[in-house]
C-alpha atoms as a PDB file:
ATOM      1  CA  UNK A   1       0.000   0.000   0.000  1.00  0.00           C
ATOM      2  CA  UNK A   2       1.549   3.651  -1.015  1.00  0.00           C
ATOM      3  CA  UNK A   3       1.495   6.143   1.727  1.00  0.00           C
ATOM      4  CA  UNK A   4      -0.162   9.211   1.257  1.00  0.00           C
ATOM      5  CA  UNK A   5       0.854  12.661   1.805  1.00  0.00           C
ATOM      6  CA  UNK A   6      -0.458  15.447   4.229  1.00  0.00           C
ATOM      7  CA  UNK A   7      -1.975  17.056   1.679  1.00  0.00           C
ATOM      8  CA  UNK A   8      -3.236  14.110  -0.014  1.00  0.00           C
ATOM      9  CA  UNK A   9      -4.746  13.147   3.467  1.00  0.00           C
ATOM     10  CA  UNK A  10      -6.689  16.395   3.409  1.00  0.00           C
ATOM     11  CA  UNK A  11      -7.580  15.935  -0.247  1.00  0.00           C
ATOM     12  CA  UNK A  12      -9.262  12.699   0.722  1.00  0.00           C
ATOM     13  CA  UNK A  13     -10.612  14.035   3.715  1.00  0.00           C
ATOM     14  CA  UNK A  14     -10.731  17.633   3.923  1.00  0.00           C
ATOM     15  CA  UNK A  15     -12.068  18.424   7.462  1.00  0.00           C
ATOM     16  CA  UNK A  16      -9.323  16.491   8.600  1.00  0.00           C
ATOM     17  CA  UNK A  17      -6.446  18.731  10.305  1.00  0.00           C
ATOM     18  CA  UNK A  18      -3.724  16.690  11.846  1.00  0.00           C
ATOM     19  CA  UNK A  19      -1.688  14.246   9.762  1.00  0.00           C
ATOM     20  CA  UNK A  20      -1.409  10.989  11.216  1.00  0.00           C
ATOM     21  CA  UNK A  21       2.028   8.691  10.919  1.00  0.00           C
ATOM     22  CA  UNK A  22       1.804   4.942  12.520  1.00  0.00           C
ATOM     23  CA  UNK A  23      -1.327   5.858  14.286  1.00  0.00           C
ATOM     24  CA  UNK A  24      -0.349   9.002  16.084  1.00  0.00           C
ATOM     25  CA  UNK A  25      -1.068  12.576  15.566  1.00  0.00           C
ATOM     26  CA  UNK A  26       1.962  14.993  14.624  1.00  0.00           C
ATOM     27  CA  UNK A  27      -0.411  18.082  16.096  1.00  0.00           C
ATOM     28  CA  UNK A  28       0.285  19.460  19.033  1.00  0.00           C
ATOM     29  CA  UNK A  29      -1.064  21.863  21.362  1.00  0.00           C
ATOM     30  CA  UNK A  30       0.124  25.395  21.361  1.00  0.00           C
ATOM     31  CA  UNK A  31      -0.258  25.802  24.973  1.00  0.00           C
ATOM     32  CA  UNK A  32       1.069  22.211  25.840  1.00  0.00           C
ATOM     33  CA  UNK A  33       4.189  22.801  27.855  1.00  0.00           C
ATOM     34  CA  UNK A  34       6.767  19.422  28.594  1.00  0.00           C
ATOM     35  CA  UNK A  35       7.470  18.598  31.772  1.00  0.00           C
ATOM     36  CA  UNK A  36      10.320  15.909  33.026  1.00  0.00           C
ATOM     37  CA  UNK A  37       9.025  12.964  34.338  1.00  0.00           C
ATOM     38  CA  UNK A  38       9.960   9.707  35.225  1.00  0.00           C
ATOM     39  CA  UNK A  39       9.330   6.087  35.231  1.00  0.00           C
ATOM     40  CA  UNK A  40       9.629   2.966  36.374  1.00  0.00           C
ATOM     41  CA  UNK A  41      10.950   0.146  34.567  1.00  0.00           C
ATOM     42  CA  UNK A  42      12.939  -3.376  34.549  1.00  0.00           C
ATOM     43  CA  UNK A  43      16.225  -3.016  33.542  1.00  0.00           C
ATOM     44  CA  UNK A  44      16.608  -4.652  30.011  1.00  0.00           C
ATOM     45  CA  UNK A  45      19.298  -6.874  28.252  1.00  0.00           C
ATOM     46  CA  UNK A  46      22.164  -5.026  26.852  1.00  0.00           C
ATOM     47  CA  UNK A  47      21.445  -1.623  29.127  1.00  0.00           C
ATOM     48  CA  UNK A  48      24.876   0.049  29.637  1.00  0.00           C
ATOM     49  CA  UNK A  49      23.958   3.888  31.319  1.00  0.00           C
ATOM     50  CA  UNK A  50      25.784   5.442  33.912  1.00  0.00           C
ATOM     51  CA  UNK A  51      23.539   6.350  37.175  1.00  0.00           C
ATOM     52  CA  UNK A  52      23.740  10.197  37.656  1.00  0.00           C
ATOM     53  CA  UNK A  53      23.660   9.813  41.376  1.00  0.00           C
ATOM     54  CA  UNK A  54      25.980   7.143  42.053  1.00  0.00           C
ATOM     55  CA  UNK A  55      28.144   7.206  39.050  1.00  0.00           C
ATOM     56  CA  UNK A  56      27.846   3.122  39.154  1.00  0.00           C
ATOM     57  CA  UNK A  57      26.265   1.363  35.748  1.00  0.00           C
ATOM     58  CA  UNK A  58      22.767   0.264  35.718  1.00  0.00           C
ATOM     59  CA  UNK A  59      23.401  -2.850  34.212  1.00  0.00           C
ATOM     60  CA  UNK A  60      21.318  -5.970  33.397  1.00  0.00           C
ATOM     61  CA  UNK A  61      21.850  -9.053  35.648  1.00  0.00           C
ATOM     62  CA  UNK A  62      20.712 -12.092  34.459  1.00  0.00           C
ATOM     63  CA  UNK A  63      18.783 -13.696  37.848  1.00  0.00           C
ATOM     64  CA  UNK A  64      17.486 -10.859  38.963  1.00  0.00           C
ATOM     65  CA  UNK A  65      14.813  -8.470  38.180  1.00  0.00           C
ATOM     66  CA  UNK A  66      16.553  -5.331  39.293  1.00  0.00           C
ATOM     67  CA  UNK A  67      14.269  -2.107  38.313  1.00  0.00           C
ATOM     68  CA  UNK A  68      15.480   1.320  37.213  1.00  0.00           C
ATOM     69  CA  UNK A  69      13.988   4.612  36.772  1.00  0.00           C
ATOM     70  CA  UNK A  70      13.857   6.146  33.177  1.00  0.00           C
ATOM     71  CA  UNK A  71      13.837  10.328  33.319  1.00  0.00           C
ATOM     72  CA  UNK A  72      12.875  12.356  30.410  1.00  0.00           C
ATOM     73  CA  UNK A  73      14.237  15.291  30.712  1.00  0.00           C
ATOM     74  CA  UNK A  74      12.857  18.794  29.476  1.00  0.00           C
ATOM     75  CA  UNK A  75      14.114  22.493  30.081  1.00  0.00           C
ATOM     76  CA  UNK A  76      11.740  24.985  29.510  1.00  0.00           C
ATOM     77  CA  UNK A  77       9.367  22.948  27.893  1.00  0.00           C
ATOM     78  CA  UNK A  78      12.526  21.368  25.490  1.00  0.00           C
ATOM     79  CA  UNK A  79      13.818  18.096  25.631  1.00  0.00           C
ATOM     80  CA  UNK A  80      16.822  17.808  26.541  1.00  0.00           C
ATOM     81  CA  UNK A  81      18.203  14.345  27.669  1.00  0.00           C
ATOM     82  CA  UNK A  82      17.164  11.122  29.537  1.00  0.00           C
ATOM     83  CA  UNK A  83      18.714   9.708  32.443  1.00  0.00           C
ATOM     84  CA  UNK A  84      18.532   6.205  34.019  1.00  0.00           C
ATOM     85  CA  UNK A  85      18.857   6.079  37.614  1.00  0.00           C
ATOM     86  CA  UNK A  86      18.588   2.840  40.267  1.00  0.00           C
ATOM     87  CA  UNK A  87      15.379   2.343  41.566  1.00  0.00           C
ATOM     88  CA  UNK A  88      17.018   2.960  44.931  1.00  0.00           C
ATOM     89  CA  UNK A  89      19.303   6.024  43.810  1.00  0.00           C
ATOM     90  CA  UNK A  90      16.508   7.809  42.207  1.00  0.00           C
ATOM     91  CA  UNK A  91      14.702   7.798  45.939  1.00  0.00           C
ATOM     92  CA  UNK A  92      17.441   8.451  47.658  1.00  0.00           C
ATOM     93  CA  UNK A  93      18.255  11.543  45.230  1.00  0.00           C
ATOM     94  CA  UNK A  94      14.813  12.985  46.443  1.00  0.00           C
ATOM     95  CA  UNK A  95      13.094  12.150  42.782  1.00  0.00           C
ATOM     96  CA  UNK A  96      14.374  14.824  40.898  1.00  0.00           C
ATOM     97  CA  UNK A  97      12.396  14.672  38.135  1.00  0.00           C
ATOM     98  CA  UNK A  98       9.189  13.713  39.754  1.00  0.00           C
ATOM     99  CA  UNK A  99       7.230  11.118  41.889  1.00  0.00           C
ATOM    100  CA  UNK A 100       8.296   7.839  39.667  1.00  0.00           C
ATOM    101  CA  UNK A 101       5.365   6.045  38.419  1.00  0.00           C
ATOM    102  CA  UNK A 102       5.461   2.330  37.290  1.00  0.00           C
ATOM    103  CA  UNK A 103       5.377   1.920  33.556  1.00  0.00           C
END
């Protein structure tokens, strides 16, 4: 199947006014602002980040089911990086980015 176009799309249907890639809408609010936030996660396979508060890797273990917490990070409403923390670094780092919330 071709893909279509933005304006194609709105040739086909006119009233439409967001395009739409993979099911999601490239529109965005003008008054939506970013905000960092944070979540919790397993750690995955092949992970190899440095922990901002610790300095130690968060790194994959085999046997055990170690969690981490994954921080987008936005300045003024930009993105600007993300940072992996340990579940029990990101606590003891007085959540940073947020209250952590499980993914």
């Amino acid at each position: 199947m071709a893909s279509r176009s933005p304006a194609a799309t709105r040739a086909v249907n006119p009233k439409s006014s967001t395009t739409k890639s993979e099911g999601r809408s490239t529109k965005q609010s003008a008054d939506q602002v970013w905000e960092s936030r944070a979540v919790i996660k397993l750690i995955e396979a092949g992970s190899a980040v440095e922990c901002p508060y610790c300095l130690e890797r968060v790194k994959f273990r085999a046997r055990h089911r170690d969690q981490q917490v994954i921080c987008n990070v936005y300045e003024n409403g930009v993105w600007q990086r993300v940072e992996q923390y340990h579940l029990e670094c990101y606590g003891d780092a007085d959540s940073p980015h947020g209250e952590a919330v499980k993914a």
